[in-house]
C-alpha atoms as a PDB file:
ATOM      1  CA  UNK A   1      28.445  11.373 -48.873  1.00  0.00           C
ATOM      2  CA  UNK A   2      25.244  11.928 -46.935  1.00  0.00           C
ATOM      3  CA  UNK A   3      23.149  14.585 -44.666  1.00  0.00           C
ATOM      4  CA  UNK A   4      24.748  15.084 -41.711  1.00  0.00           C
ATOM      5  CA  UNK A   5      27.962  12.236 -42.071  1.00  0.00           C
ATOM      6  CA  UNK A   6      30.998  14.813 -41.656  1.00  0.00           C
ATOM      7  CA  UNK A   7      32.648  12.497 -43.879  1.00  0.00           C
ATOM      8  CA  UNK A   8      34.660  15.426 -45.941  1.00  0.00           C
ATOM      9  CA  UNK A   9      38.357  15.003 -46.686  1.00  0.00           C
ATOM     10  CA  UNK A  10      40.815  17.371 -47.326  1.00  0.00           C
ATOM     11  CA  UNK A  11      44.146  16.251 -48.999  1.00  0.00           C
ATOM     12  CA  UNK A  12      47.283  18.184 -49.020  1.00  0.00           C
ATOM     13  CA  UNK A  13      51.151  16.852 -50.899  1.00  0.00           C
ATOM     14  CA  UNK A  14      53.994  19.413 -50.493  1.00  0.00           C
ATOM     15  CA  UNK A  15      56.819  17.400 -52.957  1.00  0.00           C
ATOM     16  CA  UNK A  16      59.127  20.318 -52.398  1.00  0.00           C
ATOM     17  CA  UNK A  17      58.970  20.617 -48.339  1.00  0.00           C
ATOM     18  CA  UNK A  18      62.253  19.912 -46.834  1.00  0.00           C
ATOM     19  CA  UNK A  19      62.181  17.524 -43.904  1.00  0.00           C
ATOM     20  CA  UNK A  20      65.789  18.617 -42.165  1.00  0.00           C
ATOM     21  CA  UNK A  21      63.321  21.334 -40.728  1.00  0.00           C
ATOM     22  CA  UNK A  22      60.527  20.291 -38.317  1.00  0.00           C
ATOM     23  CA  UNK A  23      57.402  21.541 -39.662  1.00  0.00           C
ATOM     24  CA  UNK A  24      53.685  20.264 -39.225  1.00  0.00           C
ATOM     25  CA  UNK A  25      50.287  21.339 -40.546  1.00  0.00           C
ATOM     26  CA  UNK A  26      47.131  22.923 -39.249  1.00  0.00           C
ATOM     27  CA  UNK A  27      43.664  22.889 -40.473  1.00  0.00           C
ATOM     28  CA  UNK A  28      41.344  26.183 -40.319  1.00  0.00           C
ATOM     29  CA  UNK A  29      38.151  26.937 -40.679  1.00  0.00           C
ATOM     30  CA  UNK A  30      38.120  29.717 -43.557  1.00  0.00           C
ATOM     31  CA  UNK A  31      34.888  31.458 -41.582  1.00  0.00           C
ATOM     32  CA  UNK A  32      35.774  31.826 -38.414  1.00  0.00           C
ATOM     33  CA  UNK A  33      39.379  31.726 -38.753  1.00  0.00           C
ATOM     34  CA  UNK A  34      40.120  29.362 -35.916  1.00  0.00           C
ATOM     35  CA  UNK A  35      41.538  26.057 -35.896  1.00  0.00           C
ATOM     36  CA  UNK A  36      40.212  22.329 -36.341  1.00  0.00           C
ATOM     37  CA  UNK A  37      41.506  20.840 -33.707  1.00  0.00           C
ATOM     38  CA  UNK A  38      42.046  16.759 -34.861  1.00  0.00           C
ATOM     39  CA  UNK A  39      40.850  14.453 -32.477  1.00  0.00           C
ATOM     40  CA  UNK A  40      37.575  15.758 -31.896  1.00  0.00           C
ATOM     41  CA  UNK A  41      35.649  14.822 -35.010  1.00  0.00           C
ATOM     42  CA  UNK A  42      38.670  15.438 -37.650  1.00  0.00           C
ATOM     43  CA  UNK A  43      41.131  13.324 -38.187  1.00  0.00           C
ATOM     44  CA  UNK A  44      44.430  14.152 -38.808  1.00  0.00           C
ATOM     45  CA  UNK A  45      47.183  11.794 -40.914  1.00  0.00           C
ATOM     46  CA  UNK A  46      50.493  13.403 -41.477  1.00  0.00           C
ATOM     47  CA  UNK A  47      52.989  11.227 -43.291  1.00  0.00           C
ATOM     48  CA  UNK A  48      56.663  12.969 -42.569  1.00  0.00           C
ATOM     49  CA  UNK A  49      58.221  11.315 -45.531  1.00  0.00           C
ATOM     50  CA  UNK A  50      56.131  11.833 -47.773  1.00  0.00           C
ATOM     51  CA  UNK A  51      55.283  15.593 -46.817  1.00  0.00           C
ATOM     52  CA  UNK A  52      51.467  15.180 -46.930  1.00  0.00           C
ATOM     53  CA  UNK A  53      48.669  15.499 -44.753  1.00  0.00           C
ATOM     54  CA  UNK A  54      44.967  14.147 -45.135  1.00  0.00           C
ATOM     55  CA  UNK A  55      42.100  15.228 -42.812  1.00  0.00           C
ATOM     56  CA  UNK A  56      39.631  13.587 -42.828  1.00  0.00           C
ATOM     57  CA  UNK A  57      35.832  12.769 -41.509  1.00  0.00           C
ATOM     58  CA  UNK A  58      35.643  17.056 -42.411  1.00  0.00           C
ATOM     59  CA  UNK A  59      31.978  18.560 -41.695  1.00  0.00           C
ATOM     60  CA  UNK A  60      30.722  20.540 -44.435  1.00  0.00           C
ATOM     61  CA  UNK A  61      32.556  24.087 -44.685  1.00  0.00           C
ATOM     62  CA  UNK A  62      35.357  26.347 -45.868  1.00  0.00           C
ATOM     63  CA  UNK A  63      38.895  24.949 -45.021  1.00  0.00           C
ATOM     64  CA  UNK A  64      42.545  25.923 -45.648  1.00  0.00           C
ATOM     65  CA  UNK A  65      45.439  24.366 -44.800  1.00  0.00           C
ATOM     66  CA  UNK A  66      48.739  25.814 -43.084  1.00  0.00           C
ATOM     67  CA  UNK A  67      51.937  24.367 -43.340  1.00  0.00           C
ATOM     68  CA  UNK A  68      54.675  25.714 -40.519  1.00  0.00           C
ATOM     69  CA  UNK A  69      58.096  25.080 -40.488  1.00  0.00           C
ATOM     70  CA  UNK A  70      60.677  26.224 -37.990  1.00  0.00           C
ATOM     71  CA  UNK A  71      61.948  29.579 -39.010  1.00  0.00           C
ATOM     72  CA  UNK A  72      60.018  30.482 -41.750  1.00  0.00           C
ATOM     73  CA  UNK A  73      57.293  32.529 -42.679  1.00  0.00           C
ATOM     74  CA  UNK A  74      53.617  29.971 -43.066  1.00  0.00           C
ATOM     75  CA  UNK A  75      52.292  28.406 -46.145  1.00  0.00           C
ATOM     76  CA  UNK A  76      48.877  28.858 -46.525  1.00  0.00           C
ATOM     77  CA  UNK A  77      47.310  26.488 -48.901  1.00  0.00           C
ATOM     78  CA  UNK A  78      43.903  26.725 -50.302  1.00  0.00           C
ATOM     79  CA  UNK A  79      41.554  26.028 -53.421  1.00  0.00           C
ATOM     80  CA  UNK A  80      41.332  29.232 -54.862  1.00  0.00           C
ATOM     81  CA  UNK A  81      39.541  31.192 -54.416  1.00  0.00           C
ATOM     82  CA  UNK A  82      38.024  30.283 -51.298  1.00  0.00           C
ATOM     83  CA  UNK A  83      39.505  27.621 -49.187  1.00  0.00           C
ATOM     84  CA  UNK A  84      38.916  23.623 -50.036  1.00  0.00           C
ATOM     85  CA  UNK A  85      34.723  23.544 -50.059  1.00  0.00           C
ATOM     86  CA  UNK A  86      33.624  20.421 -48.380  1.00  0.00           C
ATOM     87  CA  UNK A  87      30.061  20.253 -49.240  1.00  0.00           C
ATOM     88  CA  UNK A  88      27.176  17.523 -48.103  1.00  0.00           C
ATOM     89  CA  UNK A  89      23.973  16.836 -49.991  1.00  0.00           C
ATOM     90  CA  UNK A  90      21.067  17.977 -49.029  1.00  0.00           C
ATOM     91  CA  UNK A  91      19.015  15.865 -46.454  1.00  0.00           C
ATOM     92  CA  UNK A  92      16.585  12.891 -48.002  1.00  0.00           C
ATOM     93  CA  UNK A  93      12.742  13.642 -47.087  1.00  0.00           C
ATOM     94  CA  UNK A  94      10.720  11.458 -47.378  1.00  0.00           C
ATOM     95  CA  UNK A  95       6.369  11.943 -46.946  1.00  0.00           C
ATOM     96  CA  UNK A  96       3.095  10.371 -47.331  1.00  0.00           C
ATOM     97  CA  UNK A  97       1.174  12.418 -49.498  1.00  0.00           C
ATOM     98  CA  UNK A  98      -2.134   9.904 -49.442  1.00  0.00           C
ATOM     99  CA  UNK A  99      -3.273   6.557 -48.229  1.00  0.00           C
ATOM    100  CA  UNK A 100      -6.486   4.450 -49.711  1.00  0.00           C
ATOM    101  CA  UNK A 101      -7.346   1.455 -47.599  1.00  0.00           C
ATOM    102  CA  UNK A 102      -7.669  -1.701 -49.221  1.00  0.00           C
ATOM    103  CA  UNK A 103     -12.302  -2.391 -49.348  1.00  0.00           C
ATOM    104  CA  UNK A 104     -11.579  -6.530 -50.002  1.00  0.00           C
ATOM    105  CA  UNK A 105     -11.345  -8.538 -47.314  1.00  0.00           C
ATOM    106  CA  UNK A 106      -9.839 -10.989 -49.895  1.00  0.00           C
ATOM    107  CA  UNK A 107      -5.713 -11.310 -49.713  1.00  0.00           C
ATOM    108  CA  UNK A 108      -3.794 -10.897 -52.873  1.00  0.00           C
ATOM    109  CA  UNK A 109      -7.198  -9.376 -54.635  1.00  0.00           C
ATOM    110  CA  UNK A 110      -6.415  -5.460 -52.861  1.00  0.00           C
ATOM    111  CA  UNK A 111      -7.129  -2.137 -53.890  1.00  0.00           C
ATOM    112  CA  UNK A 112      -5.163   0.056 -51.279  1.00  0.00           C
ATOM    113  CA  UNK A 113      -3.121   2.772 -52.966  1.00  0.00           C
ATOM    114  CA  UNK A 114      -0.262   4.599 -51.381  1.00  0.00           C
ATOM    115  CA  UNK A 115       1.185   7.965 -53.034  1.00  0.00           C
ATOM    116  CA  UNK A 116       4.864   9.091 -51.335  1.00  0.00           C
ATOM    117  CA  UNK A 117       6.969  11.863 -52.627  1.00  0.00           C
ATOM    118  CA  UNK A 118      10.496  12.448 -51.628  1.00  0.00           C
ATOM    119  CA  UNK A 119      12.895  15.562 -51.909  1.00  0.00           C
ATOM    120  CA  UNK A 120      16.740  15.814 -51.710  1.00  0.00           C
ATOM    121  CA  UNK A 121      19.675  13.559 -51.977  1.00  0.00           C
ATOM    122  CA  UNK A 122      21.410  12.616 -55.130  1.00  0.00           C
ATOM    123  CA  UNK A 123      19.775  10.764 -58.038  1.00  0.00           C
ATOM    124  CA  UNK A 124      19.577   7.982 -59.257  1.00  0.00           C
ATOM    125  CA  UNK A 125      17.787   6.933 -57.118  1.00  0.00           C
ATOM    126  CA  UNK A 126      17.043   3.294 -55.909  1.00  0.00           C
ATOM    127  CA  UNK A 127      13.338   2.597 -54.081  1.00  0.00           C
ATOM    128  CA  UNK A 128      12.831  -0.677 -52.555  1.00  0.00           C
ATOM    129  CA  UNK A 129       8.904  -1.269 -51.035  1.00  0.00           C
ATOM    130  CA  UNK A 130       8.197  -4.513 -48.858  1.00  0.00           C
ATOM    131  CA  UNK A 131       5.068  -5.585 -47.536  1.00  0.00           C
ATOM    132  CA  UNK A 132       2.021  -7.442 -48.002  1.00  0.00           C
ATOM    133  CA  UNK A 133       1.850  -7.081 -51.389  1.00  0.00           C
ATOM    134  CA  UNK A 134       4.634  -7.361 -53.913  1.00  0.00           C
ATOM    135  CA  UNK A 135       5.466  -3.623 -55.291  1.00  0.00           C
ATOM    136  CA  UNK A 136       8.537  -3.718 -58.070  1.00  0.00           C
ATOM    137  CA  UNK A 137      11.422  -2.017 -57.238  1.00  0.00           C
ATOM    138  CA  UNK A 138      11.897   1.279 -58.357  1.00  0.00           C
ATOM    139  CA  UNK A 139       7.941   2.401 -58.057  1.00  0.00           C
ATOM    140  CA  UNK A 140       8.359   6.166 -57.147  1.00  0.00           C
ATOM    141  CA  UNK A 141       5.325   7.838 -56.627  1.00  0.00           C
ATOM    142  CA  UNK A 142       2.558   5.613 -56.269  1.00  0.00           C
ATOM    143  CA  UNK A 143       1.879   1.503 -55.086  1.00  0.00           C
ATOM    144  CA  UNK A 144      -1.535   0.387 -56.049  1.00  0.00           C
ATOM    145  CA  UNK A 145      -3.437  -2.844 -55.478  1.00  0.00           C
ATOM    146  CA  UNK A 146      -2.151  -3.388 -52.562  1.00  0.00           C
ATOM    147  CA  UNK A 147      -3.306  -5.769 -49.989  1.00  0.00           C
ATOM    148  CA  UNK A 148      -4.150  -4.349 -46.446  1.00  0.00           C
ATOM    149  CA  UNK A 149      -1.056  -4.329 -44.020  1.00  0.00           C
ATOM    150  CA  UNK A 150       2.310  -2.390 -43.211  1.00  0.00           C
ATOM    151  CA  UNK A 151       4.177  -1.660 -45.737  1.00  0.00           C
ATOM    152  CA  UNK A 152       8.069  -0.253 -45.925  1.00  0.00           C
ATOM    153  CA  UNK A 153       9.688   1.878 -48.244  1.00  0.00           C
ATOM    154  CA  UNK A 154      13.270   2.473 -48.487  1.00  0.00           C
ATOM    155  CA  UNK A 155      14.438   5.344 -50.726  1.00  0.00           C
ATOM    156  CA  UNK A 156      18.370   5.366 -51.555  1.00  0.00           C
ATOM    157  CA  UNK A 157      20.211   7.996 -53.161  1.00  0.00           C
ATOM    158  CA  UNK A 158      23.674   7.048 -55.575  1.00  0.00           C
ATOM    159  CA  UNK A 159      25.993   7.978 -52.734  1.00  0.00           C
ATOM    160  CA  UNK A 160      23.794   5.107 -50.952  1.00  0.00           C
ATOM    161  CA  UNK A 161      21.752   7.352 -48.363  1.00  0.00           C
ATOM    162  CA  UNK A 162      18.858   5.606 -46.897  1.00  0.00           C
ATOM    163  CA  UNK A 163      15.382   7.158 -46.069  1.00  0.00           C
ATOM    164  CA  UNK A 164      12.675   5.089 -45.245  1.00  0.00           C
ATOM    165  CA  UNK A 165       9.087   5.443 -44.583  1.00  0.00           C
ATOM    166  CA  UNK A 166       7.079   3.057 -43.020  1.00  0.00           C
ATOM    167  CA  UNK A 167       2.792   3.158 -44.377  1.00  0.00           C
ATOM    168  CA  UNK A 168      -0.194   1.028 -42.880  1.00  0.00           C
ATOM    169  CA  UNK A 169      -2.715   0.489 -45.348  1.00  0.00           C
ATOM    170  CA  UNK A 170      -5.984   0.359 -43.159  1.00  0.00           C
ATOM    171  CA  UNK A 171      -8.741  -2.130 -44.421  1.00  0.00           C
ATOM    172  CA  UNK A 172     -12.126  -0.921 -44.869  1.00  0.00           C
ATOM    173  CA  UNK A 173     -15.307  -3.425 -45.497  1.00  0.00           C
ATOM    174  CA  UNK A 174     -18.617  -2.327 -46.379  1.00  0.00           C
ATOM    175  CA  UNK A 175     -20.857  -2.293 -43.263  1.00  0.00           C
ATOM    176  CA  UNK A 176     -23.000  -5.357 -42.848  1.00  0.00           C
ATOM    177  CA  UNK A 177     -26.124  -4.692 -40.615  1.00  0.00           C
ATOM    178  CA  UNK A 178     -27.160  -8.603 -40.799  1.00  0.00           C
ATOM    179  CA  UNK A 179     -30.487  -9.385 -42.404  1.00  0.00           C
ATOM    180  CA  UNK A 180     -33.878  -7.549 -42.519  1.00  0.00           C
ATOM    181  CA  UNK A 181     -35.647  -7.960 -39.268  1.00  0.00           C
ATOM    182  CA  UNK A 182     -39.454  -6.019 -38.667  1.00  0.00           C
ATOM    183  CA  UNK A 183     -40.288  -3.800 -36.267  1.00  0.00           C
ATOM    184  CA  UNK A 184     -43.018  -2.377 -34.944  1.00  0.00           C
ATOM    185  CA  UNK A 185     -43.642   0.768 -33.590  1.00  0.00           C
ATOM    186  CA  UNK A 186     -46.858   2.095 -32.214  1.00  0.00           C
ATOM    187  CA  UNK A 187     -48.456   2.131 -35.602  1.00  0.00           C
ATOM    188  CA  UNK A 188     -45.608   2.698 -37.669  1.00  0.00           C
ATOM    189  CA  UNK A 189     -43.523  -0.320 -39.127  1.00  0.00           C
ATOM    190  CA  UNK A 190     -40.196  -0.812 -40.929  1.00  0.00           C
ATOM    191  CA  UNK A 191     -37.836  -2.741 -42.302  1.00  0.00           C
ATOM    192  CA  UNK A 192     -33.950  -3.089 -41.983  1.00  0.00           C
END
């Protein structure tokens, strides 16, 4: 489902297996050639009756399963033509790419823009900003007129993957050196 969740599962019925025999399954991964063992990470469901087994909470990889039973040669069972392919999206990345303060002092009157960009996951996406400033949902690359403050942006892919970034829009006032005074110096004089 997401970067990184080892949530894979590998599902396996055998209708003709014949239960007088004992018999059991093993997982393996296809590159190394060693087994998973379940307990660890993987979890392992046989169901006797029903001559199944389901692994489960698989890391991304190359699997087969084989089936032993007492006396007879093993059953290796695989999606062609490589082994079962448990595969994970790649990782949501979320940036900044600029930040413009807000220049009003003035609440709900802003002009702070924030630009984000964001790679990986699966689409659609869903993008969900909270601040300050009311953004509406589903604003990808850029907020604008936004009031000064923190800001939060939570980007969600379909298989519901979070990412979030979290901005501070600065606020920025004009500088204000109070009114003109004189001064004198020697015989020079000015004004601020």
């Amino acid at each position: 489902s997401c970067f990184g969740a080892n949530d894979g599962t590998i599902s396996v019925d055998l209708a003709d297996a014949s239960t007088s025999i004992p018999y059991n399954f093993d997982l393996f991964d296809v590159n190394t050639g060693l087994p998973l063992i379940p307990g660890f990470d993987v979890t392992e469901t046989e169901d006797k009756t029903a001559k199944s087994v389901v692994y489960s909470n698989v890391p991304p990889g190359l699997y087969r399963v084989v089936f032993f039973k007492a006396g007879c040669p093993s059953l290796v069972i695989q999606d062609p033509p490589f082994g079962f392919d448990i595969t994970e999206p790649a990782e949501i990345i979320g940036n900044v790419d600029d930040i413009d303060p807000d220049c009003t002092a003035a609440a709900g009157v802003g002009n702070g823009q924030v630009d984000i960009s964001f790679t990986g996951g699966i689409g659609p996406y869903t993008i969900i900003w909270s601040g300050p400033t009311a953004v509406p949902n589903g604003t990808l690359s850029t907020a604008a007129n936004l009031d000064a403050g923190n800001y939060t942006v939570t980007i969600t892919d379909v298989n519901g993957c979070p990412e979030i970034l979290n901005v501070t829009v600065p606020i920025t006032t004009p500088a204000n050196a109070g009114p003109p005074t004189g001064l004198a110096c020697s015989s020079n004089s000015f004004a601020l």
